[in-house]
PDB file of N, CA and C in Angstrom:
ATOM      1  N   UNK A   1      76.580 104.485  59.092  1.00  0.00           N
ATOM      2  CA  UNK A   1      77.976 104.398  58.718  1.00  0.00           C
ATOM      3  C   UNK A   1      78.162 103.272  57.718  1.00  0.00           C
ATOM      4  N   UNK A   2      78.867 103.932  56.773  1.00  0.00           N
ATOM      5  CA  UNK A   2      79.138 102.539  56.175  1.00  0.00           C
ATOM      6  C   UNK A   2      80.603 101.609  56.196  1.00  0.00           C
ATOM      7  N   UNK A   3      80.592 100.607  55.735  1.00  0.00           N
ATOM      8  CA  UNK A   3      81.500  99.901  55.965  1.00  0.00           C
ATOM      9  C   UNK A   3      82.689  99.596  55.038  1.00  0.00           C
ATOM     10  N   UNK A   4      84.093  99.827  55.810  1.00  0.00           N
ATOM     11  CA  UNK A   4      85.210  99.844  54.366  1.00  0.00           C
ATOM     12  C   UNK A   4      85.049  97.702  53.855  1.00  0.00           C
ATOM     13  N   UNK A   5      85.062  98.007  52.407  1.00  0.00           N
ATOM     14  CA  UNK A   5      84.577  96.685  51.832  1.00  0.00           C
ATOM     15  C   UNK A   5      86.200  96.743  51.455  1.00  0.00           C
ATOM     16  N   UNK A   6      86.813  95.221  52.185  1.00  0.00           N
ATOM     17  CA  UNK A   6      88.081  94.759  51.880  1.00  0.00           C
ATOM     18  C   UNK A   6      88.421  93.712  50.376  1.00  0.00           C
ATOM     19  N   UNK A   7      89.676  94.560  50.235  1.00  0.00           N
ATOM     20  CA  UNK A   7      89.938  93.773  48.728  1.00  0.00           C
ATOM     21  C   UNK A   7      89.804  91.975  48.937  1.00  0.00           C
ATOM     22  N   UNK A   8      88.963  91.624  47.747  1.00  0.00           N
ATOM     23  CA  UNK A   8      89.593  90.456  47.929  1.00  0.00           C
ATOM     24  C   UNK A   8      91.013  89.346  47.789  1.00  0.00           C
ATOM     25  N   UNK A   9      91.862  90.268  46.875  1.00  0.00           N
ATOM     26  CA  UNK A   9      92.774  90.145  46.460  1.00  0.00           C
ATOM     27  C   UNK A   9      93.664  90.061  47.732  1.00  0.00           C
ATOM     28  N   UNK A  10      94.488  88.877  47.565  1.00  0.00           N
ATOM     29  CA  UNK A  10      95.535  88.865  48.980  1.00  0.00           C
ATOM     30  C   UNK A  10      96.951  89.471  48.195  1.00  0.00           C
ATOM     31  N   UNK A  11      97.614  90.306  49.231  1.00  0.00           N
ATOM     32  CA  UNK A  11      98.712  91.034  48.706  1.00  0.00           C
ATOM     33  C   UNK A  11      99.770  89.829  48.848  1.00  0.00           C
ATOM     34  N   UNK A  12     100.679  89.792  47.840  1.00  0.00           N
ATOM     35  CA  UNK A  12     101.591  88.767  47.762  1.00  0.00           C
ATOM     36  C   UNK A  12     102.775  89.064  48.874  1.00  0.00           C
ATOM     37  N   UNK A  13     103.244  88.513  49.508  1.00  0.00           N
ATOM     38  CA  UNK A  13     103.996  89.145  50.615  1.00  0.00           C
ATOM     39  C   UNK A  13     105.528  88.691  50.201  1.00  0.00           C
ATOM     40  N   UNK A  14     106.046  87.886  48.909  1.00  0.00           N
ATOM     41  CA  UNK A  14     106.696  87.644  48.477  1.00  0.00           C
ATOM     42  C   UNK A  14     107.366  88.626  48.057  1.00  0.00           C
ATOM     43  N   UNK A  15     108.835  88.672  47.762  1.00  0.00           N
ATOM     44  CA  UNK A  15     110.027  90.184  47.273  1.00  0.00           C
ATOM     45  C   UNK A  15     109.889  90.244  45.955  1.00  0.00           C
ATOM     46  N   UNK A  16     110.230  91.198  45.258  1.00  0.00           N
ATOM     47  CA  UNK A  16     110.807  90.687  43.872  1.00  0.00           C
ATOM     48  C   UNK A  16     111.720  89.905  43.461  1.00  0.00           C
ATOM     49  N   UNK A  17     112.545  89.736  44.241  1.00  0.00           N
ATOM     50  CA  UNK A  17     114.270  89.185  44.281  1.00  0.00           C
ATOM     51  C   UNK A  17     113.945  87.910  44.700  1.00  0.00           C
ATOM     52  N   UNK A  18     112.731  87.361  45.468  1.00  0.00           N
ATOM     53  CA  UNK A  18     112.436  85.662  45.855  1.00  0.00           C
ATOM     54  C   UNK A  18     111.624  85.160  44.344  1.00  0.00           C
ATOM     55  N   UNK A  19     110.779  86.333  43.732  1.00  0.00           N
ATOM     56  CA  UNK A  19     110.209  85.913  42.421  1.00  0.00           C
ATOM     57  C   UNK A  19     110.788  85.569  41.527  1.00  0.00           C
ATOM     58  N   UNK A  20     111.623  86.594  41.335  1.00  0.00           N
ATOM     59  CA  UNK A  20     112.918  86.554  40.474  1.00  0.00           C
ATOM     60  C   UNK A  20     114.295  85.530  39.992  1.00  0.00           C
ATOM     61  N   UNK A  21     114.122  84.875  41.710  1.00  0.00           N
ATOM     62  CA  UNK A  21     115.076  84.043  41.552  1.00  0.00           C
ATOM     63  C   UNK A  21     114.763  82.865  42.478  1.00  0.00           C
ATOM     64  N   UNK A  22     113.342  82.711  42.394  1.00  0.00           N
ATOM     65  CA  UNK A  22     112.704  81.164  43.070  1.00  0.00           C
ATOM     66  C   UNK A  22     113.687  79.997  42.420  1.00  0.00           C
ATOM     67  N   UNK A  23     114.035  79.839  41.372  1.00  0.00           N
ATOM     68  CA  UNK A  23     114.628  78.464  41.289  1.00  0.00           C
ATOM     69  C   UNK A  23     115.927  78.413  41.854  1.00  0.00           C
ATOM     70  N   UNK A  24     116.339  79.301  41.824  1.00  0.00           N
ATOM     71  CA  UNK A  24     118.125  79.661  42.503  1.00  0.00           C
ATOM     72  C   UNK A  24     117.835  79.213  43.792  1.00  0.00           C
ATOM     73  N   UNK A  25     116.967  79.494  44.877  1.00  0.00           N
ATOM     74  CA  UNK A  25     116.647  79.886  45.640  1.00  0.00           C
ATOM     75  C   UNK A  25     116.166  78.355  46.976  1.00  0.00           C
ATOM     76  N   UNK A  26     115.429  77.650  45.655  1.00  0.00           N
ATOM     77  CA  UNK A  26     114.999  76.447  46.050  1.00  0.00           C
ATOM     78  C   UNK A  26     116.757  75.231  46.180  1.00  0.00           C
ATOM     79  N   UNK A  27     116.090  74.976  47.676  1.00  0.00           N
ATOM     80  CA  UNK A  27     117.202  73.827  47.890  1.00  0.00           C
ATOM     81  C   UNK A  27     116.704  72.154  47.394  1.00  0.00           C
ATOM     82  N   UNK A  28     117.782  71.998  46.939  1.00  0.00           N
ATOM     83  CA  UNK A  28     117.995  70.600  46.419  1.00  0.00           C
ATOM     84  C   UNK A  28     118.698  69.697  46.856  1.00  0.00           C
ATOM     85  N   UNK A  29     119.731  70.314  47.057  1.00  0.00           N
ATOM     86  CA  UNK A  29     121.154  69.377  47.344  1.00  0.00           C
ATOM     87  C   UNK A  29     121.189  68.532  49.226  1.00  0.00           C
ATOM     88  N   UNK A  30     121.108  67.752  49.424  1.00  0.00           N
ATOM     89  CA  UNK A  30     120.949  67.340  50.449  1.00  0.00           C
ATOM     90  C   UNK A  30     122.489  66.801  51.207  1.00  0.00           C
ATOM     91  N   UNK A  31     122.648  67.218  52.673  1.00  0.00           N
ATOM     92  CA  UNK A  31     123.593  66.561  53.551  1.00  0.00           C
ATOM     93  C   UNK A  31     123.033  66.196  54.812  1.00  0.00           C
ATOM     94  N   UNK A  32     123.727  65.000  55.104  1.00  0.00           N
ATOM     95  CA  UNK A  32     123.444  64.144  56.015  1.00  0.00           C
ATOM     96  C   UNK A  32     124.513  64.806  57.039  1.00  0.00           C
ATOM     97  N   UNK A  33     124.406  64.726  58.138  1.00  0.00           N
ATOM     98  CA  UNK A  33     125.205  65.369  59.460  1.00  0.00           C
ATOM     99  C   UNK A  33     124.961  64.203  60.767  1.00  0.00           C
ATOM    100  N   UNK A  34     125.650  63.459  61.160  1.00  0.00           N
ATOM    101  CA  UNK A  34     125.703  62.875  62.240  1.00  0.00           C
ATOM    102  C   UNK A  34     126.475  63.421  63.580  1.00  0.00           C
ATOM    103  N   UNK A  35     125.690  63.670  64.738  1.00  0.00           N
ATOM    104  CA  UNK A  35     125.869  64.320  65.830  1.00  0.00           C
ATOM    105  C   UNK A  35     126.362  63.243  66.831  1.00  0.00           C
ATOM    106  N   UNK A  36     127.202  63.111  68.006  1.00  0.00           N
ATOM    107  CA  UNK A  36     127.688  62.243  69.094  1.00  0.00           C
ATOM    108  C   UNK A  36     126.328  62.602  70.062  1.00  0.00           C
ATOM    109  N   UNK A  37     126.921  61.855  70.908  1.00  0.00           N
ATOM    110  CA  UNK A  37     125.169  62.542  72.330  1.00  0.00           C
ATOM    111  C   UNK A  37     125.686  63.348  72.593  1.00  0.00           C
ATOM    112  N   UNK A  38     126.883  64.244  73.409  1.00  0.00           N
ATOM    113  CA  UNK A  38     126.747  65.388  73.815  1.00  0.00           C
ATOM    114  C   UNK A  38     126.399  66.556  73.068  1.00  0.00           C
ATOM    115  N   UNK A  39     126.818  66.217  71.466  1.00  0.00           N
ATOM    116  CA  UNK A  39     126.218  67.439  70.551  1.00  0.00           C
ATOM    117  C   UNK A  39     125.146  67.362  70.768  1.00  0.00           C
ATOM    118  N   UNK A  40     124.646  66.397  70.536  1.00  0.00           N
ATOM    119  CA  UNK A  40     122.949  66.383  70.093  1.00  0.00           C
ATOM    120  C   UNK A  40     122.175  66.677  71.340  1.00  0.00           C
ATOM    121  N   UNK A  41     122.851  66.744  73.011  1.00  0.00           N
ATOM    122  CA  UNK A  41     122.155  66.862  73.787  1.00  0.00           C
ATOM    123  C   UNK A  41     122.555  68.449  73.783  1.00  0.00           C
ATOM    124  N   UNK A  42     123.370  69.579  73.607  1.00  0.00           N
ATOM    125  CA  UNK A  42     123.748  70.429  73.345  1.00  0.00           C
ATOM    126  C   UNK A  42     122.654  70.812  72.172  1.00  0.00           C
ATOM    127  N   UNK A  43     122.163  70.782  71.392  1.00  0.00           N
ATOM    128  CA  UNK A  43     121.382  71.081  70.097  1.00  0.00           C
ATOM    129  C   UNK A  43     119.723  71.008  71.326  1.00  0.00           C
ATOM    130  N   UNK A  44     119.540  70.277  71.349  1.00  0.00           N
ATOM    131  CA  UNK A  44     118.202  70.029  72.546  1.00  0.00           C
ATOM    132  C   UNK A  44     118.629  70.870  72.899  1.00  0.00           C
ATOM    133  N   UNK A  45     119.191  71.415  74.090  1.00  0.00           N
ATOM    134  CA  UNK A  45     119.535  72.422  75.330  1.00  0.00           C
ATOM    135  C   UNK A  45     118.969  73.611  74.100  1.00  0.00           C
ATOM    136  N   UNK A  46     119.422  74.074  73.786  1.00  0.00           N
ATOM    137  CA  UNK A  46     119.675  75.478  73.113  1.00  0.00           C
ATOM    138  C   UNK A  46     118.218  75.856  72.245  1.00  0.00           C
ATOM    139  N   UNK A  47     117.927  74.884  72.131  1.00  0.00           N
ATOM    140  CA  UNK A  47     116.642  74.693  70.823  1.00  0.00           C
ATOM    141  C   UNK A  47     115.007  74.435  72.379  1.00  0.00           C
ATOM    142  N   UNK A  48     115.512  74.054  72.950  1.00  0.00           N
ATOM    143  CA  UNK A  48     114.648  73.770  74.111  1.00  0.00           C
ATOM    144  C   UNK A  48     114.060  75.695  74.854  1.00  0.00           C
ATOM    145  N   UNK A  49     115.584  75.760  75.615  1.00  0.00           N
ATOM    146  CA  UNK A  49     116.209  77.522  76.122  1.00  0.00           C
ATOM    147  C   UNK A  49     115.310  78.415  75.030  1.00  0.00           C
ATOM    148  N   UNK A  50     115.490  78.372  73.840  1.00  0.00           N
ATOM    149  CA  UNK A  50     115.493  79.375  72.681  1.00  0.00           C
ATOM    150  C   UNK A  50     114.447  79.152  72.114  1.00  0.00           C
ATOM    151  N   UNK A  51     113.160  78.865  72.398  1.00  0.00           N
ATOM    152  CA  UNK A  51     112.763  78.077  71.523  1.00  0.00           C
ATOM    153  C   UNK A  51     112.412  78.295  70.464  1.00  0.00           C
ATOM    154  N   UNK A  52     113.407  77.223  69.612  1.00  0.00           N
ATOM    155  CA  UNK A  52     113.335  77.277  68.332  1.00  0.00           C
ATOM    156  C   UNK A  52     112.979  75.986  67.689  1.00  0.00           C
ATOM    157  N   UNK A  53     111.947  76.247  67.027  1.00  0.00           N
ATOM    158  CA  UNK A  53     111.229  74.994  66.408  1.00  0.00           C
ATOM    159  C   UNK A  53     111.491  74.370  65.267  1.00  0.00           C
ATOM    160  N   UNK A  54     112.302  75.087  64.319  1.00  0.00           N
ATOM    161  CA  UNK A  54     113.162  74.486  63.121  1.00  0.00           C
ATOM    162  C   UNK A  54     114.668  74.326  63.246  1.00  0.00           C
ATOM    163  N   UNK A  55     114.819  73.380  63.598  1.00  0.00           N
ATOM    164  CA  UNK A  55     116.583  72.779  63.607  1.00  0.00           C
ATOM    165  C   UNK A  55     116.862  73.092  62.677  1.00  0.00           C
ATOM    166  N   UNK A  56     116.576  72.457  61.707  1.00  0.00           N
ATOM    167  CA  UNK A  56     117.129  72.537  59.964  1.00  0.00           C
ATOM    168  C   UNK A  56     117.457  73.781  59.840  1.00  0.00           C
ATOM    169  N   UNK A  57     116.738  74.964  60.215  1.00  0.00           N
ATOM    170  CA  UNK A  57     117.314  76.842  59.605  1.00  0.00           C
ATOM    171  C   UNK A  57     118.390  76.683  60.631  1.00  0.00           C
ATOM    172  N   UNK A  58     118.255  76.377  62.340  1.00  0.00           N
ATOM    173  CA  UNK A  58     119.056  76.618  62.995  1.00  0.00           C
ATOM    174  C   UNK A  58     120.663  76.606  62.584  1.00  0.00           C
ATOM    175  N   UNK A  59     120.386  74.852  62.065  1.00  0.00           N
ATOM    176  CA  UNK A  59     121.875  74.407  61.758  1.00  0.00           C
ATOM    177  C   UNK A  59     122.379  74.613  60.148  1.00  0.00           C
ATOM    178  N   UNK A  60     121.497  75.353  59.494  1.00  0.00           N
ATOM    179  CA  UNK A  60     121.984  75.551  58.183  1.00  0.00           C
ATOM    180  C   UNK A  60     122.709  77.411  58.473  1.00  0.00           C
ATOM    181  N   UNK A  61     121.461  78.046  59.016  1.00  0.00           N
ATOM    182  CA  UNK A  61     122.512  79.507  59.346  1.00  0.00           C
ATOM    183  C   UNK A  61     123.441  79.493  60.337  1.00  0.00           C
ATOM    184  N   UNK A  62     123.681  78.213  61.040  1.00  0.00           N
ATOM    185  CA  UNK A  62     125.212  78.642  61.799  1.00  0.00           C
ATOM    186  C   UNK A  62     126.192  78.112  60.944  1.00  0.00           C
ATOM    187  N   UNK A  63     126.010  76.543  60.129  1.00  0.00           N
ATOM    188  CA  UNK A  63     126.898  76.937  59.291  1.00  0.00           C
ATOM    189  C   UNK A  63     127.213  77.609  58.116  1.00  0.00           C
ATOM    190  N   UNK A  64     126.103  77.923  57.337  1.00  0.00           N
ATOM    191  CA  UNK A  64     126.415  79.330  56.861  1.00  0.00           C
ATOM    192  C   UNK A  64     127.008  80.173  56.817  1.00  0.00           C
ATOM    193  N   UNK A  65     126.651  80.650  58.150  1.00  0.00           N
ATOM    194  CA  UNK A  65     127.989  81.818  58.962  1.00  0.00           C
ATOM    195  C   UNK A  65     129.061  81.726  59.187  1.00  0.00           C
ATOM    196  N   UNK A  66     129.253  80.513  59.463  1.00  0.00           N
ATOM    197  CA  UNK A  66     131.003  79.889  60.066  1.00  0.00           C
ATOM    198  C   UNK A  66     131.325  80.122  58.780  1.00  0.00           C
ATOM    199  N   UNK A  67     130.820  79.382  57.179  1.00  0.00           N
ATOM    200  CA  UNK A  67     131.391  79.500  56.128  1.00  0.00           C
ATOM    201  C   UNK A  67     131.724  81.040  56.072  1.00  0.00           C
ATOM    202  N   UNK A  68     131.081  81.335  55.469  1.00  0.00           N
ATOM    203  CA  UNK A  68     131.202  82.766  55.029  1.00  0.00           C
ATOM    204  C   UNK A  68     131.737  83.386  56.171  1.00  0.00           C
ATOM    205  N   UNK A  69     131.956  83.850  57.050  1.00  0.00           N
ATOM    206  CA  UNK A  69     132.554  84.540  58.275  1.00  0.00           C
ATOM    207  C   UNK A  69     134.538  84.048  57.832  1.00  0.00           C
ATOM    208  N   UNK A  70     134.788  82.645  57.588  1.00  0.00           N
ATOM    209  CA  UNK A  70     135.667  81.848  56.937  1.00  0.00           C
ATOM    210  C   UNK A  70     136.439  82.560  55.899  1.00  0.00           C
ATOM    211  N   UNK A  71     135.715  82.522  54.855  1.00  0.00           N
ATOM    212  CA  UNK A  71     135.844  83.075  53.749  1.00  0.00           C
ATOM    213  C   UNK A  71     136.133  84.564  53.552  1.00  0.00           C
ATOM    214  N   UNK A  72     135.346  85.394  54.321  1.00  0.00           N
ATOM    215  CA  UNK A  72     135.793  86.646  54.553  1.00  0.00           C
ATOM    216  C   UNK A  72     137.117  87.108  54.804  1.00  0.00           C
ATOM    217  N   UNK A  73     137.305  86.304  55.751  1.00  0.00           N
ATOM    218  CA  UNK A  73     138.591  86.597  56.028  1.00  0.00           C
ATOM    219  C   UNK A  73     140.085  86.160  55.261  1.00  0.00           C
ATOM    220  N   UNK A  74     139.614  85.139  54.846  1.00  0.00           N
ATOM    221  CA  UNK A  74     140.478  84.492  54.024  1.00  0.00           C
ATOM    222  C   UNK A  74     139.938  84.337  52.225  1.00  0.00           C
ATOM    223  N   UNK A  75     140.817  85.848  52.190  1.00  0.00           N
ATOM    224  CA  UNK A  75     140.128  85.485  50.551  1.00  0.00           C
ATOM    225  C   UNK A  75     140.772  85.356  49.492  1.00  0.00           C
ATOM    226  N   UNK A  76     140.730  84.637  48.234  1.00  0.00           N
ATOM    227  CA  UNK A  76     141.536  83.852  47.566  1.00  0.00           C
ATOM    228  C   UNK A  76     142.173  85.191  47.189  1.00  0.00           C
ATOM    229  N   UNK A  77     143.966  84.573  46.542  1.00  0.00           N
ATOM    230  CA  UNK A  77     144.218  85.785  45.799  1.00  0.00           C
ATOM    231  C   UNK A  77     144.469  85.111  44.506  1.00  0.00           C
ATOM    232  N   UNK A  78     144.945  85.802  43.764  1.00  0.00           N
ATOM    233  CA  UNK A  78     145.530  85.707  42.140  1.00  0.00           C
ATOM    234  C   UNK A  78     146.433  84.912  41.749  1.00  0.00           C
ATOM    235  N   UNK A  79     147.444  85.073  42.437  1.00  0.00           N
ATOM    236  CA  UNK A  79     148.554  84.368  42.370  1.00  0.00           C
ATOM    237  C   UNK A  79     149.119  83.668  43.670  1.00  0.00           C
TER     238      UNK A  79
END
């Protein structure tokens, strides 16, 4: 039997739309966020429960969402 000989070539697993628009894409802009202890023991709890190992995505897609969820609803008019 012979043997299937694998590409060496690694398939890019990247989109067109992340290629396309890598610099858009890349974050720059930095905010500082200060938490009280019960938040921050609340952020532990949930991240502990869930486990989720990147805070930073955690707390950037909830507020994310709050924004935009925000905005949806309330959307500018014309006049």
């Amino acid at each position: 039997m012979s043997r299937i000989k694998k590409s060496s070539k690694k398939a890019s697993a990247k989109s067109a739309y992340v290629v396309r628009h890598r610099d858009e894409l890349r974050r720059k802009h930095r905010q500082v966020i200060y938490f009280n202890d019960p938040e921050k023991a609340a952020i532990e709890e949930y991240c502990s429960r869930f486990q989720v190992r990147h805070r930073s995505a955690l707390l950037r897609d909830a507020i994310m969402s709050r924004i935009l969820e925000i905005l949806d609803q309330n959307p500018s008019s014309l006049f």
